[in-house]
N, C-alpha and C. Protein backbone atom coordinates (compact mmCIF):
# COMPACT_ATOMS: atom_id res chain seq x y z
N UNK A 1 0.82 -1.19 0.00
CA UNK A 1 0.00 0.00 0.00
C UNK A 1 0.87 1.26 0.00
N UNK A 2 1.98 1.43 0.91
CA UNK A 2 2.66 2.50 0.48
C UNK A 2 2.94 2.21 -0.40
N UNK A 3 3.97 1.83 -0.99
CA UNK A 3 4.97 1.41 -1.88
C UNK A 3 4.21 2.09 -3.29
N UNK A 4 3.19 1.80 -3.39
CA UNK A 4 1.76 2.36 -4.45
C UNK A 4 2.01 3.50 -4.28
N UNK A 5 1.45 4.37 -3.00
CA UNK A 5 1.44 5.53 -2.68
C UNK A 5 2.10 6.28 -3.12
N UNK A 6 3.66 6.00 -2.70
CA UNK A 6 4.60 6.07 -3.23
C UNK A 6 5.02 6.65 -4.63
N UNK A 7 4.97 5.38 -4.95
CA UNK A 7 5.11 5.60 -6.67
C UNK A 7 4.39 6.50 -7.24
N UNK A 8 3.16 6.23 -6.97
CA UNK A 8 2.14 7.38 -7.52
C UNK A 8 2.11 9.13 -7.39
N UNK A 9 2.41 9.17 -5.72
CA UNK A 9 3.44 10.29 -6.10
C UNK A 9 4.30 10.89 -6.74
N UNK A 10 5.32 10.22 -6.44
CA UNK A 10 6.58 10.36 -7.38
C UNK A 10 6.32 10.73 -8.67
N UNK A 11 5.48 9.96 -9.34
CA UNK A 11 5.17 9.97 -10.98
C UNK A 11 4.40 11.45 -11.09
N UNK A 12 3.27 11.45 -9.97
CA UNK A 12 2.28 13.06 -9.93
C UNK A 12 3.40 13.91 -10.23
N UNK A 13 4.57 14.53 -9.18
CA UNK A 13 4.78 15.19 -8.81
C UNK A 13 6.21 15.19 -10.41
N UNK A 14 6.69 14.35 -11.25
CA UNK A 14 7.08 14.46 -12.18
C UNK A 14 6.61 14.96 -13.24
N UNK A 15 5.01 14.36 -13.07
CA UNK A 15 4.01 14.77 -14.40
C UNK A 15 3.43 16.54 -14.63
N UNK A 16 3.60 17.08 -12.78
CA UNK A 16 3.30 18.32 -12.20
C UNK A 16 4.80 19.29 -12.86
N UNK A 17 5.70 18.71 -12.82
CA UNK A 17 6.98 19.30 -13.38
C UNK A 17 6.66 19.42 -14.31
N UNK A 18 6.91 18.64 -15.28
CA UNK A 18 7.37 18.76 -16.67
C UNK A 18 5.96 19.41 -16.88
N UNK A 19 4.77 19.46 -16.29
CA UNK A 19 3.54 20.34 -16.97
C UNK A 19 3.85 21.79 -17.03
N UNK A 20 4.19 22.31 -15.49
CA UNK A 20 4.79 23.56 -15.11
C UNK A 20 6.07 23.93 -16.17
N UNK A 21 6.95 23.06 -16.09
CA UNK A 21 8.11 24.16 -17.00
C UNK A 21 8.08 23.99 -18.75
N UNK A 22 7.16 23.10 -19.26
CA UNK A 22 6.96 23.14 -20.50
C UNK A 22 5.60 24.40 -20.96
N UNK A 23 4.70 24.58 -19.92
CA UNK A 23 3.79 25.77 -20.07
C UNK A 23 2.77 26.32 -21.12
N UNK A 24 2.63 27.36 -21.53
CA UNK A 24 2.30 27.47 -22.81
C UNK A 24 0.65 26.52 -22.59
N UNK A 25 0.74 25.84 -23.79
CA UNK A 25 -0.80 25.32 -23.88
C UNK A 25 -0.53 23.98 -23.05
N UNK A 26 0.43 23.54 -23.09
CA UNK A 26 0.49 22.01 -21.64
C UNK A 26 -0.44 22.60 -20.91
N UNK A 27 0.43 23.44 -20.19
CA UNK A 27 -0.39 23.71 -19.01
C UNK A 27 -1.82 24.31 -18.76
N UNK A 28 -2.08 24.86 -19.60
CA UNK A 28 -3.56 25.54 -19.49
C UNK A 28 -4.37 24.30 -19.73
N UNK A 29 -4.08 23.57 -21.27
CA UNK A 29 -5.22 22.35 -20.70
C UNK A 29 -4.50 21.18 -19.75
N UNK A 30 -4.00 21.34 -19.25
CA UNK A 30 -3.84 19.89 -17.96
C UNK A 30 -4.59 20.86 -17.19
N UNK A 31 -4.64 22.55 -16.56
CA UNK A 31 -5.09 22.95 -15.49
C UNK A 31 -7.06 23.04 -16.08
N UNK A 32 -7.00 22.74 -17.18
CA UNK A 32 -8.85 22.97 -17.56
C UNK A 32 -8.76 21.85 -17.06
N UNK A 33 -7.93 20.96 -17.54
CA UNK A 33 -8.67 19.11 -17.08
C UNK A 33 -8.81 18.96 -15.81
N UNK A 34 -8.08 19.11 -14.68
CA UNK A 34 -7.94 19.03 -13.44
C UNK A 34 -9.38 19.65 -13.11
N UNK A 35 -9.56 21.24 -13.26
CA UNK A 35 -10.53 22.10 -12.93
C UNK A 35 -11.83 21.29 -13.25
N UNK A 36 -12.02 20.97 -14.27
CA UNK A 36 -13.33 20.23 -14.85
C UNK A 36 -13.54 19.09 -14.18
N UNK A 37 -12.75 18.04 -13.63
CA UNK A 37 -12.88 17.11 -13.15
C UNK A 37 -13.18 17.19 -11.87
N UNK A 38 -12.53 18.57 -11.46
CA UNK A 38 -12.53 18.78 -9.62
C UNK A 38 -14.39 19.32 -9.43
N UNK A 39 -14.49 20.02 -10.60
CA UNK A 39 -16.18 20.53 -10.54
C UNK A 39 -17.15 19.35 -10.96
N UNK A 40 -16.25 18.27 -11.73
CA UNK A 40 -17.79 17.48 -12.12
C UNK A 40 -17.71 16.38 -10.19
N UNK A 41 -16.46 16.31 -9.64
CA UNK A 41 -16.44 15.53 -8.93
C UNK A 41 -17.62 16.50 -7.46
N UNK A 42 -17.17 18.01 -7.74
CA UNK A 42 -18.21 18.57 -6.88
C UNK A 42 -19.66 18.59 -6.65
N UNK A 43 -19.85 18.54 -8.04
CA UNK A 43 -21.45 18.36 -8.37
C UNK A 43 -22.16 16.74 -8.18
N UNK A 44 -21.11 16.12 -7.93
CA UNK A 44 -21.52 14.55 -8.33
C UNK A 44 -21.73 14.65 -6.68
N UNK A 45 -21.01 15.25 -5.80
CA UNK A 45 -20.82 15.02 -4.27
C UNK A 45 -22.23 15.77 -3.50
N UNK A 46 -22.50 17.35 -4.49
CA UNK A 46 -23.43 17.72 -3.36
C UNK A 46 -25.12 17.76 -4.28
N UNK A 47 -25.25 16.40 -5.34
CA UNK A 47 -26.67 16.06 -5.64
C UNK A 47 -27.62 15.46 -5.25
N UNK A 48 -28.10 16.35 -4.79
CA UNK A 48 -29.59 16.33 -4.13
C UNK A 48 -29.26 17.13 -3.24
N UNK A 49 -28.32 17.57 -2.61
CA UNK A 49 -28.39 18.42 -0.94
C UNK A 49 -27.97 20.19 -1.43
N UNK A 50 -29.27 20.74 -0.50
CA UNK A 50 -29.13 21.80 -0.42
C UNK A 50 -27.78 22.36 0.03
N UNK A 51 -27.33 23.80 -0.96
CA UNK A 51 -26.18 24.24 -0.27
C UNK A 51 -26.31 26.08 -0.34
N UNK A 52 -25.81 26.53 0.52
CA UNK A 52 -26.02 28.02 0.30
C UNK A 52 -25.73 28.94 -0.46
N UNK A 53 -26.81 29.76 -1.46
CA UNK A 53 -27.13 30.64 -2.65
C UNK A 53 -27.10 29.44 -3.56
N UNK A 54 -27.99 28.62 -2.99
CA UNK A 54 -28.84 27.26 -4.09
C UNK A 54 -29.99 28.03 -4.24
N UNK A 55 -31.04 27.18 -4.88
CA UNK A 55 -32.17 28.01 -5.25
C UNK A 55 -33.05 28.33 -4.16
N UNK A 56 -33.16 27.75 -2.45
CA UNK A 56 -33.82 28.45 -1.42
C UNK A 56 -33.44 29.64 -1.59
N UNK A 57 -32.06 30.45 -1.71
CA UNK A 57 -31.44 31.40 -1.59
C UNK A 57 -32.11 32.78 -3.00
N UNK A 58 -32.78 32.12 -4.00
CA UNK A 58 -32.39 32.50 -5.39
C UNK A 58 -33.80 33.43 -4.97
N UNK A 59 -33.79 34.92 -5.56
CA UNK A 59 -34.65 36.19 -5.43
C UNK A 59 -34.48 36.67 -4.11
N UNK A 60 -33.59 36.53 -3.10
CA UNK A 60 -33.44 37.27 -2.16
C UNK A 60 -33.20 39.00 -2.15
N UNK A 61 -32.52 38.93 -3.23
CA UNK A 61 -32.21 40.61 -4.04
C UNK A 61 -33.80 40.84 -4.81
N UNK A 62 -34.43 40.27 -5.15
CA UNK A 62 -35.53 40.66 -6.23
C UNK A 62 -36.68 41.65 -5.08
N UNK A 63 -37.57 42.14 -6.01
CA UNK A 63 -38.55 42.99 -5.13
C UNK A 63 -37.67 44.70 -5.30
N UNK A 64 -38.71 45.34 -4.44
CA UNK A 64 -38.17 46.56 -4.02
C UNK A 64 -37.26 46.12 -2.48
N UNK A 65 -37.71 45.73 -2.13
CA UNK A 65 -36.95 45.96 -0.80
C UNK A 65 -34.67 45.24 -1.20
N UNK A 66 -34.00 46.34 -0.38
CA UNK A 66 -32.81 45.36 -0.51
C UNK A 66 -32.64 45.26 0.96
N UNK A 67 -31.06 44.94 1.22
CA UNK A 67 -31.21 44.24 2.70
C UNK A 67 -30.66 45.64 2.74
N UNK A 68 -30.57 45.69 3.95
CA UNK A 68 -29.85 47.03 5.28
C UNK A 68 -29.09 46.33 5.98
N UNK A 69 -27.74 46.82 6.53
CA UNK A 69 -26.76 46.12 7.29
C UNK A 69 -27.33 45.88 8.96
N UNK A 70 -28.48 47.21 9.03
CA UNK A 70 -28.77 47.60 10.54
C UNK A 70 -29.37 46.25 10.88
N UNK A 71 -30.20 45.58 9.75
CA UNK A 71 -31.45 44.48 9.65
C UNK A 71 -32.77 45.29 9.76
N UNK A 72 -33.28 46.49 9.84
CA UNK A 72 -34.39 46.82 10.05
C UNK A 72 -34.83 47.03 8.09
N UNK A 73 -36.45 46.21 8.01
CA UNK A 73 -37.02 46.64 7.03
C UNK A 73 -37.25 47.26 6.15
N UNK A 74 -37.46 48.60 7.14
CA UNK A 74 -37.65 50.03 6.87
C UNK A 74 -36.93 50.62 5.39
């Protein structure tokens, strides 16, 4: 199990190099791929559960009224 660990590091943290100093378009799409994967893995994690400025949250700005820092209505 380390020994895996291990390795797998090692190789990340080679593959993280040569992404970084070759640059240019490497890197922008390895950093879209990462990004895209880190958001589909987010969305896959919080479906079905409410989270805050989800849609309970959505028209809180709408209307005449906006908020006041004091909290009064008025």
């Amino acid at each position: 199990m380390f020994k895996t660990r291990l390795l797998s590091g090692i190789l990340l943290v080679i593959i993280a190099l040569a992404t970084i100093i070759s640059g240019d378009y490497v890197l922008f799409f390895t950093l879209l791929a990462v990004s895209l994967i880190g958001m589909r893995e987010l969305y896959r994690a919080m479906k079905g559960k409410a989270c805050a400025g989800g849609p309970q949250v959505k028209g809180w700005y709408s209307g005449s009224q906006q908020p006041s820092l004091s909290g009064s209505t008025a």
